[in-house]
Every structure is written in structure tokens, then in C-alpha cells.
N, C-alpha and C. Protein backbone atom coordinates (compact mmCIF):
# COMPACT_ATOMS: atom_id res chain seq x y z
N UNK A 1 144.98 86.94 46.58
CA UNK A 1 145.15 86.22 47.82
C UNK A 1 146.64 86.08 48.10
N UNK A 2 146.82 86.46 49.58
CA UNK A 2 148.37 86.31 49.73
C UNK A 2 148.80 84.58 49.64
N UNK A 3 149.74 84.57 49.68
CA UNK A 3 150.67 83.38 49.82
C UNK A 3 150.48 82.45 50.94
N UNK A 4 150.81 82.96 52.19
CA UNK A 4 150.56 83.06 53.45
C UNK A 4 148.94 81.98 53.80
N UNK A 5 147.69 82.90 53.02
CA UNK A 5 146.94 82.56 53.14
C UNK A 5 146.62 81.19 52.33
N UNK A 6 147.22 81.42 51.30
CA UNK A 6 146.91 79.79 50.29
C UNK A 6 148.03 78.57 50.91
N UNK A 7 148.83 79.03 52.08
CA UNK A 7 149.27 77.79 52.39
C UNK A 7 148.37 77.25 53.88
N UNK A 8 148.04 78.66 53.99
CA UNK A 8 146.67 78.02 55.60
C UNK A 8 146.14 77.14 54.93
N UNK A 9 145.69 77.19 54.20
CA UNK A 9 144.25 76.33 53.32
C UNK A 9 144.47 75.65 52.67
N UNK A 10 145.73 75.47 52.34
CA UNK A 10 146.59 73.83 52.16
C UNK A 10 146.42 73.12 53.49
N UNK A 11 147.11 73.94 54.30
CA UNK A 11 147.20 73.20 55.74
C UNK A 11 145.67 72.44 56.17
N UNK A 12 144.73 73.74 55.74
CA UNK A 12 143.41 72.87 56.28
C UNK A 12 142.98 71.81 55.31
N UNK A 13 143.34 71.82 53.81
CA UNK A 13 142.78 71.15 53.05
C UNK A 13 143.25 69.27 53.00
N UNK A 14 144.73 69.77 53.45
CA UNK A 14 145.39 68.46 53.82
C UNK A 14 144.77 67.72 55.33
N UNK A 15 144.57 68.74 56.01
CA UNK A 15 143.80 67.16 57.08
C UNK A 15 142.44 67.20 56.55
N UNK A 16 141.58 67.45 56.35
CA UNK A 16 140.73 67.39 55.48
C UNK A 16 140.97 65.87 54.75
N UNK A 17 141.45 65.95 53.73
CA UNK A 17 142.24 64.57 52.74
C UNK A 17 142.69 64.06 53.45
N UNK A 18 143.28 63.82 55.06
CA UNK A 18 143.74 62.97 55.62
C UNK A 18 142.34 62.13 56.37
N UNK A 19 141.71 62.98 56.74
CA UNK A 19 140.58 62.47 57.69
C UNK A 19 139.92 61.63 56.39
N UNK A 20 139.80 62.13 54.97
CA UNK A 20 138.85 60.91 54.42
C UNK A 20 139.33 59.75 54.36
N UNK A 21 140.77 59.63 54.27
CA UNK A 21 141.29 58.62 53.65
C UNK A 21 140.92 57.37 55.01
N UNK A 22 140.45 58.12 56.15
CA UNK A 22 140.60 56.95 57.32
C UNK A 22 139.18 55.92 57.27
N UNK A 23 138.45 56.64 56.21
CA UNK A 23 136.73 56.19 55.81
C UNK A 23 136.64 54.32 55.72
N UNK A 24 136.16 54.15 56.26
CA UNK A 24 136.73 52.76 56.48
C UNK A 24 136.47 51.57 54.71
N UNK A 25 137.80 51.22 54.98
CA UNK A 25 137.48 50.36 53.48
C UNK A 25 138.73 48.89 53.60
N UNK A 26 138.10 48.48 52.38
CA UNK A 26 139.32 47.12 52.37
C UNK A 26 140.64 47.21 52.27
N UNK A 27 141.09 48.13 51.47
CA UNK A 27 142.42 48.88 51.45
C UNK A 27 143.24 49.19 52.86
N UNK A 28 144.31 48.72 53.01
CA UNK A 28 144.84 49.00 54.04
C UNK A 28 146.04 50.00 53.82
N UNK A 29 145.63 50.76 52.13
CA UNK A 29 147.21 51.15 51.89
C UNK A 29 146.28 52.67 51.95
N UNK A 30 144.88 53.14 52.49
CA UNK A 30 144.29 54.36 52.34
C UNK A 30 144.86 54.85 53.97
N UNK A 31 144.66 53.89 54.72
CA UNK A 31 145.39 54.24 56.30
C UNK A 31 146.64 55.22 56.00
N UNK A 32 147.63 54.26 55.29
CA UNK A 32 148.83 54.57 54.99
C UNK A 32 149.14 56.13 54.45
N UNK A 33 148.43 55.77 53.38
CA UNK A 33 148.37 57.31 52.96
C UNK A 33 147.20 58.32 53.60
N UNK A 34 146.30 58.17 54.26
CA UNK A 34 145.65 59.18 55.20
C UNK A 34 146.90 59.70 56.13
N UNK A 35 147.90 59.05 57.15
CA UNK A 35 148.75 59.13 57.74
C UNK A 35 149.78 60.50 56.89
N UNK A 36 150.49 59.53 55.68
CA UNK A 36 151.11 60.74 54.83
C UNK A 36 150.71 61.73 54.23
N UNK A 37 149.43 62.07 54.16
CA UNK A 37 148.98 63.14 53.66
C UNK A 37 148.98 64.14 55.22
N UNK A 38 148.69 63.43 56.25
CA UNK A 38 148.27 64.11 57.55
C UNK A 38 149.51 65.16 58.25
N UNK A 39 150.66 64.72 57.65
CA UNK A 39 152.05 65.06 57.97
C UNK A 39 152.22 66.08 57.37
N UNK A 40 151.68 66.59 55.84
CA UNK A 40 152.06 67.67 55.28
C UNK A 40 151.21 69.00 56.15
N UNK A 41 150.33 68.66 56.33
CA UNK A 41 149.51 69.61 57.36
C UNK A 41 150.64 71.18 57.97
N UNK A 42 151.27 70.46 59.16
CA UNK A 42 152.53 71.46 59.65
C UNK A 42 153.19 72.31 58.99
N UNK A 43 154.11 71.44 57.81
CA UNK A 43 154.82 72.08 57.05
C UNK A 43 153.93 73.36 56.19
N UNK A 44 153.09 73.09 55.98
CA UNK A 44 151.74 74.26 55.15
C UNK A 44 151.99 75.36 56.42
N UNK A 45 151.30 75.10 57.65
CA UNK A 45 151.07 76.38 58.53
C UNK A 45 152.58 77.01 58.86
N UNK A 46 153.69 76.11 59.45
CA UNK A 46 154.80 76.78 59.49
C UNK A 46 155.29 77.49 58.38
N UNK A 47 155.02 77.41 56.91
CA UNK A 47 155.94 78.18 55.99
C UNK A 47 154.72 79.11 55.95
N UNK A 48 153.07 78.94 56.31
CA UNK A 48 152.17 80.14 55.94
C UNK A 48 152.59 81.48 57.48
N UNK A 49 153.02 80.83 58.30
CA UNK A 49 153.10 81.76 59.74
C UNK A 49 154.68 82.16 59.25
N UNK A 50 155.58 81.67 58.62
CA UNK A 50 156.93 82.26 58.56
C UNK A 50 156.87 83.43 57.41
N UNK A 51 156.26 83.01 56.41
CA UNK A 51 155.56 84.31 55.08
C UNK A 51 154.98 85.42 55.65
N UNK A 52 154.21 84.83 56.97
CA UNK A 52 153.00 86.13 57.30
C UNK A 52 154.09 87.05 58.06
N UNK A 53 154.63 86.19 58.89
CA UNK A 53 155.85 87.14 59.91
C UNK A 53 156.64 88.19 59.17
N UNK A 54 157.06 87.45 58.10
CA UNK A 54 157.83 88.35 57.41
C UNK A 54 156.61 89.43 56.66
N UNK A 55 155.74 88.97 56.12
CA UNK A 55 154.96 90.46 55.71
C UNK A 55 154.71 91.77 56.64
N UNK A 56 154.49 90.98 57.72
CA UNK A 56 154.23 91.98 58.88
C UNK A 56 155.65 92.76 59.04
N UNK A 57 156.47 91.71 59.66
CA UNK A 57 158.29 92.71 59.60
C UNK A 57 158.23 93.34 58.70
N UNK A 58 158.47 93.23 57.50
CA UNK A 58 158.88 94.35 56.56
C UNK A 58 157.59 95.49 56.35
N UNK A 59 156.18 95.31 56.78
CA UNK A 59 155.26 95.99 56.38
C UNK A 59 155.59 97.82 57.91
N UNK A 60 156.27 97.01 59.03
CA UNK A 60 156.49 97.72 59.84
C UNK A 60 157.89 98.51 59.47
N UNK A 61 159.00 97.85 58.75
CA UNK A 61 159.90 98.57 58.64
C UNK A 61 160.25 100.07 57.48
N UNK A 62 158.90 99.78 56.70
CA UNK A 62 158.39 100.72 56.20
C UNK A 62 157.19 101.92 56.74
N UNK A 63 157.02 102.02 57.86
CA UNK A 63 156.03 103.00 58.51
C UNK A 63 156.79 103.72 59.46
């Protein structure tokens, strides 16, 4: 599995873990961290779309 692809599926796996944490409970510190987990989301797809770009560039500069 490329790289690329295991950070998509970070990306999805993290809102995923964000959406449970909003499950309603007495804890007001699961909000908190549903929120911070929800943030890493981006950073996953931007470095998986900047990996893929570059596979593709260099996969073309070889053909």
C-alpha cells in the first residue's frame, strides 16, 4: 500500500474518532478532544494529495 493511500485513511479514520468522541457523555473533556482529534483530519489528506502529486510528477517524468 502506497503512503499516499495510508494517510487518506488516517484522514478518514481520524473523523471517524472525532465523530465518536461527540457520543454524548458526562465528560466534557471527550468534546475537547473529539474537536482535537477532528483537526488532524486535513493535515492527513494534504500530505496524502502532496505524496500522490509527486508520484504522479515523477511517474510522468519518466515516460
Amino acid at each position: 500500500m502506497k503512503l499516499h493511500n495510508v494517510l487518506y485513511l488516517l484522514g478518514f479514520a481520524s473523523i471517524l474518532a472525532s465523530a465518536s468522541q461527540f457520543i454524548p457523555s458526562e465528560s466534557s473533556d471527550r468534546e475537547r478532544n473529539g474537536l482535537f482529534i477532528g483537526h488532524w483530519a486535513p493535515t492527513f489528506f494534504i500530505l496524502g494529495k502532496i505524496l500522490e502529486d509527486k508520484e504522479v510528477q515523477g511517474r510522468g517524468l519518466l515516460e
